[in-house]
Structure formats: C-alpha cells, structure tokens
C-alpha atoms as a PDB file:
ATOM      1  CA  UNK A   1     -19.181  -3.580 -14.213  1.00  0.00           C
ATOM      2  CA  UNK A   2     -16.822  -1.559 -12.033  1.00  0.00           C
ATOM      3  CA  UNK A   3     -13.299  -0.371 -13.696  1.00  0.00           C
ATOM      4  CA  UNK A   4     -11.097   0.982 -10.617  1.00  0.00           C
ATOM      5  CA  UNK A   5      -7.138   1.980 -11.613  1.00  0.00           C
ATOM      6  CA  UNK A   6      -4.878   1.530  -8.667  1.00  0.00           C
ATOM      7  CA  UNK A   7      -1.519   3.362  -8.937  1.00  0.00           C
ATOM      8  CA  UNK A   8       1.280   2.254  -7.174  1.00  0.00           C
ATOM      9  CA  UNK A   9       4.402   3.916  -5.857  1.00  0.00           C
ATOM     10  CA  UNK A  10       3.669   7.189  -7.326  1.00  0.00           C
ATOM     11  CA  UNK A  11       6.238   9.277  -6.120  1.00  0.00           C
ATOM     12  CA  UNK A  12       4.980  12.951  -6.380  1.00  0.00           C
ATOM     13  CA  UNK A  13       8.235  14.728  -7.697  1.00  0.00           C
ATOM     14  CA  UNK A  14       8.776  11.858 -10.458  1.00  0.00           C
ATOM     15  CA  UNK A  15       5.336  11.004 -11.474  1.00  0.00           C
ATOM     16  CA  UNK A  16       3.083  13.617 -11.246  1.00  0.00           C
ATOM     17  CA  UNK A  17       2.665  14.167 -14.677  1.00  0.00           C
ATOM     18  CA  UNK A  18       2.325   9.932 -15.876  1.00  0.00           C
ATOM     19  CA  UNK A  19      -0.013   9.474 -12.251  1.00  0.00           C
ATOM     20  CA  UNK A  20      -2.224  12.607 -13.898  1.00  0.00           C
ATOM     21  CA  UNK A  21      -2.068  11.104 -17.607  1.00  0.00           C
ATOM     22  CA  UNK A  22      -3.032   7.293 -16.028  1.00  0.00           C
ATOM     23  CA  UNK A  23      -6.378   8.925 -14.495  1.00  0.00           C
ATOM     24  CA  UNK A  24      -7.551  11.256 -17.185  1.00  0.00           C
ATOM     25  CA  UNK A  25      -6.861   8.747 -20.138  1.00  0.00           C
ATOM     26  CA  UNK A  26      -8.697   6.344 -17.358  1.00  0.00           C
ATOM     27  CA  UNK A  27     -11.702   8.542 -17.324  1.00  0.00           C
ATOM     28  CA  UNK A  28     -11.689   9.564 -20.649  1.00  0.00           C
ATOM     29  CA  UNK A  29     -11.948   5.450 -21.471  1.00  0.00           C
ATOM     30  CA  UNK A  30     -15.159   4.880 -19.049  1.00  0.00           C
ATOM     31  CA  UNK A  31     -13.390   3.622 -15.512  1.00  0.00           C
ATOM     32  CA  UNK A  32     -15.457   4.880 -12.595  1.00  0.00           C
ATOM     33  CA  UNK A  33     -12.293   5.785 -10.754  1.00  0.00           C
ATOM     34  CA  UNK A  34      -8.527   6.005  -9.522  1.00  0.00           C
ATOM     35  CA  UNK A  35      -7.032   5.342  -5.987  1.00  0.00           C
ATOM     36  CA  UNK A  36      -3.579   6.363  -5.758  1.00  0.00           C
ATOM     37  CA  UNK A  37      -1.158   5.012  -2.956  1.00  0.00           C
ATOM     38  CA  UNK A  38       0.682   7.923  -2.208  1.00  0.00           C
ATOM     39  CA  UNK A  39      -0.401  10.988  -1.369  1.00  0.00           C
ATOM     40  CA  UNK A  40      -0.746  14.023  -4.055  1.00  0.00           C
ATOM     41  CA  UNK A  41      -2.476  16.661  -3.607  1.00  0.00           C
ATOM     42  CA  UNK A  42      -1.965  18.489  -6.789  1.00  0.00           C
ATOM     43  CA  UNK A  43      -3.320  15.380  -9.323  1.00  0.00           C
ATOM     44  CA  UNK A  44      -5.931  14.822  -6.726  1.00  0.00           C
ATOM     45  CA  UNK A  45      -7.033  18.241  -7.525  1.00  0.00           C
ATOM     46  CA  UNK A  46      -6.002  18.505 -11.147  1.00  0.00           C
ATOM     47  CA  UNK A  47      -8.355  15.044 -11.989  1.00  0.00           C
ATOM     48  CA  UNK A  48     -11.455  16.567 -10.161  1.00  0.00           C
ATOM     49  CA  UNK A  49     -10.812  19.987 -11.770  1.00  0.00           C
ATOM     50  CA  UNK A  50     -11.410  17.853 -15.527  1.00  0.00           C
ATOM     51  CA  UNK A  51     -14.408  15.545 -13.864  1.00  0.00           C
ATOM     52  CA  UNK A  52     -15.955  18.698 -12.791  1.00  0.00           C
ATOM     53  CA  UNK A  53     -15.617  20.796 -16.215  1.00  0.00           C
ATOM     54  CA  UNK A  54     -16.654  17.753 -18.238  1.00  0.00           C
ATOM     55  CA  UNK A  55     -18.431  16.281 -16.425  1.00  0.00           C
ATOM     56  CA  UNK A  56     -18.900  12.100 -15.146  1.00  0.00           C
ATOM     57  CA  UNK A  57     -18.621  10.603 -11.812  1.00  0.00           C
ATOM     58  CA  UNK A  58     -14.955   9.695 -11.880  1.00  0.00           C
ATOM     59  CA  UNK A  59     -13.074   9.594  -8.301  1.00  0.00           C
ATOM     60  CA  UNK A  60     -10.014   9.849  -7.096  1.00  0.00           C
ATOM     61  CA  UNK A  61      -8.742   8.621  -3.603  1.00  0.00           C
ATOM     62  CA  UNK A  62      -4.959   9.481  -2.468  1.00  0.00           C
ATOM     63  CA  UNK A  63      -3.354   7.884   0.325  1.00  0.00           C
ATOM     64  CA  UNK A  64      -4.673   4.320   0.220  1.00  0.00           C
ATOM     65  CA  UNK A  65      -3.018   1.604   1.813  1.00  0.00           C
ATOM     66  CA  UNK A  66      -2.025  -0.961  -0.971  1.00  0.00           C
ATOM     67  CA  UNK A  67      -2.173  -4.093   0.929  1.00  0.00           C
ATOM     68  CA  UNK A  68      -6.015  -3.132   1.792  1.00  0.00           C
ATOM     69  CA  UNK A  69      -7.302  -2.146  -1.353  1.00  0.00           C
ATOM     70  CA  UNK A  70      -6.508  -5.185  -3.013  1.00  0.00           C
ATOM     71  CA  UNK A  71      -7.592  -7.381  -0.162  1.00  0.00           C
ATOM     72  CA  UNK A  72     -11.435  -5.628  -0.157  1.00  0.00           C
ATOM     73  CA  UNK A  73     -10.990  -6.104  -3.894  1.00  0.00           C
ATOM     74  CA  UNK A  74     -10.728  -9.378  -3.663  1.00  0.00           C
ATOM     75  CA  UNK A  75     -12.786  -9.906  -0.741  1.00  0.00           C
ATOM     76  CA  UNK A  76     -15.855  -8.041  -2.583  1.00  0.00           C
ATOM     77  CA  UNK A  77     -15.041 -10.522  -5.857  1.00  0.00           C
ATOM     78  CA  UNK A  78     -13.895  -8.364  -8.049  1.00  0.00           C
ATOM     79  CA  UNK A  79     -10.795  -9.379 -10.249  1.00  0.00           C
ATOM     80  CA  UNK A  80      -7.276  -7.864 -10.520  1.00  0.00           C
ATOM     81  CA  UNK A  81      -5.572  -6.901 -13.805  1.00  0.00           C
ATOM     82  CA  UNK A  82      -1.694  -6.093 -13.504  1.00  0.00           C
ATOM     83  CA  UNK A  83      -0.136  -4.352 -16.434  1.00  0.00           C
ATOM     84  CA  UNK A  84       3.376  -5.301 -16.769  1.00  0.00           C
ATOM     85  CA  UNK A  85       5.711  -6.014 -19.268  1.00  0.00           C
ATOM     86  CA  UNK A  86       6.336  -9.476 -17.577  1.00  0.00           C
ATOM     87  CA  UNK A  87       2.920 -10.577 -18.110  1.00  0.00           C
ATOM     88  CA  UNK A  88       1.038 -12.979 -20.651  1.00  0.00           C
ATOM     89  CA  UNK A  89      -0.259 -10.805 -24.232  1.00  0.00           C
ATOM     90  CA  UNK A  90      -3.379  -9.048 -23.584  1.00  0.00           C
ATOM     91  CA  UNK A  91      -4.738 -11.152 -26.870  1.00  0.00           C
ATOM     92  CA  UNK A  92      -4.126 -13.961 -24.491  1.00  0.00           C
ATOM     93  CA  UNK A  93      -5.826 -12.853 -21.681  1.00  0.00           C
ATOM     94  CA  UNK A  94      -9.318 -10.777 -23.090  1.00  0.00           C
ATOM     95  CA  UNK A  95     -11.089 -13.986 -23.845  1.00  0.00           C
ATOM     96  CA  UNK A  96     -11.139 -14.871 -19.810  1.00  0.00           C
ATOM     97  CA  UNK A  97     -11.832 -11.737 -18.774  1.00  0.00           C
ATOM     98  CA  UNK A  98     -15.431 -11.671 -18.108  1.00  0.00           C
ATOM     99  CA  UNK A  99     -17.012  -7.693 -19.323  1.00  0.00           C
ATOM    100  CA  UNK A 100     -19.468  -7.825 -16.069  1.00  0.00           C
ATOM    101  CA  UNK A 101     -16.931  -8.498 -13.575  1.00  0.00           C
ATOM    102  CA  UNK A 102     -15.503  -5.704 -11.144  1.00  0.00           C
ATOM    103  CA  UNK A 103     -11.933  -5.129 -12.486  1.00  0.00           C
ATOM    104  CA  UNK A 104      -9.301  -3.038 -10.016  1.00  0.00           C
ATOM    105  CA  UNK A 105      -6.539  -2.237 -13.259  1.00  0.00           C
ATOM    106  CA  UNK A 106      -2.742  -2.132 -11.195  1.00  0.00           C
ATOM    107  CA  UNK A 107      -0.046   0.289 -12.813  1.00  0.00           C
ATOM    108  CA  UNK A 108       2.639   0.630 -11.318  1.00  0.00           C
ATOM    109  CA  UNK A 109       5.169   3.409 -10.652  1.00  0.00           C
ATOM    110  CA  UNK A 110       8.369   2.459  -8.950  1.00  0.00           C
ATOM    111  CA  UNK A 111       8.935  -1.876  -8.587  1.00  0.00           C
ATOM    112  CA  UNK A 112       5.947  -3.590  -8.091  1.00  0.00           C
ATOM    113  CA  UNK A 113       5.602  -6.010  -4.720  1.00  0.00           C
ATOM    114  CA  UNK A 114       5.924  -9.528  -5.507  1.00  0.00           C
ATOM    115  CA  UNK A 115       2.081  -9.974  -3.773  1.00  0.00           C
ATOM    116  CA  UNK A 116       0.690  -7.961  -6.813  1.00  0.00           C
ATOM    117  CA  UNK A 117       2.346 -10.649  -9.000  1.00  0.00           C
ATOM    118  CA  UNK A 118       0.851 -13.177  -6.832  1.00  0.00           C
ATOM    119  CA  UNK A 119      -2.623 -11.618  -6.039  1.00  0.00           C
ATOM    120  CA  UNK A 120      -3.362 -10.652  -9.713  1.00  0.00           C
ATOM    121  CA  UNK A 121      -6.368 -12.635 -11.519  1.00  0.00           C
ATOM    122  CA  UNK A 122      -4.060 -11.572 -14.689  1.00  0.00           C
ATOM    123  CA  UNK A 123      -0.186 -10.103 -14.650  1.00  0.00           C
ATOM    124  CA  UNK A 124      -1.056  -8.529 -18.554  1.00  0.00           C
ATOM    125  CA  UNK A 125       1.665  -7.306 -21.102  1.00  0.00           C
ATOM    126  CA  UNK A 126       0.266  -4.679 -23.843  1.00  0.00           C
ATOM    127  CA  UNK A 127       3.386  -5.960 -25.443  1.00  0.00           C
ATOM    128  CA  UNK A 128       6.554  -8.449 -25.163  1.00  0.00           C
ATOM    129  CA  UNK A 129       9.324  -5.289 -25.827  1.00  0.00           C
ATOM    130  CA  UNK A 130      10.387  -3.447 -22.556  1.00  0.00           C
ATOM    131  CA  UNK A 131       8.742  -0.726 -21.904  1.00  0.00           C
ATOM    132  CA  UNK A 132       7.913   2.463 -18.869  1.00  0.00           C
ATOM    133  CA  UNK A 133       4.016   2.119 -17.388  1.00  0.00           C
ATOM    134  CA  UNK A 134       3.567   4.842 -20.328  1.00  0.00           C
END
C-alpha cells in the first residue's frame, strides 16, 4: 500500500506553517509522500531537511497540477480519501477502506473544488463539529 497526501490551495503566506505540520505528522504516521499544489519552496525544503536527518523515503512534490494528480490517481486505481468536515464519520467509512489499496489522502487549504467532492472514493469527517484542516 501507497499513502500519498495531496494539499490543496496552500497559499504560502497563510499556510506555511499547517502545509509543513500536514507533511511531517504525514511522515511521522508511515505515508510515502506529499504533493503540494502550490508552489513553496521553503516547506519543500523544510520536509526534506527532517526526511534527511531522520531518515525514510518520504517525498515531497510542489507545483502539481490538481486536476492531474487525481486523474493518474485514479487512472492507476488507487482510491481517494477527502477529509472534510462535510463528510460521512471516519467509523463509518474504515470498514470499506481496503489496507492494500493505494490511498491519495486530500486536505485542503482554501475551498475545496466541487470535483474533489465528486471524484473522492470517500468525502471523510474526523468529526461532525466544524472545524479548520488542523
């Protein structure tokens, strides 16, 4: 199984600091990697900086076109988790969720596109309270 995080509409003066925390607490929990939509140098660097001090194969990609990750996602089978507060409980959803499948994990920064509500296998809520991607 492949874990892959795919932030969304990081904006680099706002979210630098969440985009960082979303791909170290993503390596430090076993996913093999993070592409990031915008472009930001500084976590870019900041994420290899921990891989390479302690170690693992975790990668990060900036400046990836949404739209085209998801679709080679999908076209490679792998399935699509979106975490949102709009989505079913995530005691709902872990019994479909098949361990050896490739999951791409979606967190978002600014509003999400409707197609990510559309393309996603599961649109997951950690919770049914409002709450930031945090």
């Amino acid at each position: 199984m492949t874990v892959i995080i795919l932030r969304i509409g990081h904006r680099p003066q706002r979210d630098a600091r969440v985009t960082t925390h979303v791909g170290l607490t993503a390596r430090a929990l076993g996913a093999d990697g993070m592409l990031l939509t915008g472009r930001d140098k500084d976590v870019k660097e900041s994420i290899e900086q921990v891989t390479r001090m302690w170690g693992g194969r975790f990668t990060i990609e900036d400046g990836v076109s949404l739209k085209e990750a998801v679709t080679r996602w999908k076209q490679n089978g792998g399935k699509i988790v979106h975490l949102t507060m709009y989505g079913i409980n995530i005691s709902d959803a872990l019994p479909e969720i098949n361990p050896n499948e490739n999951l791409m994990i979606i967190v978002g920064a600014e509003k999400v596109p409707p197609l990510i509500y559309q393309l996603a296998d599961w649109n997951i809520a950690i919770g049914n309270q409002p709450h930031s991607e945090i």
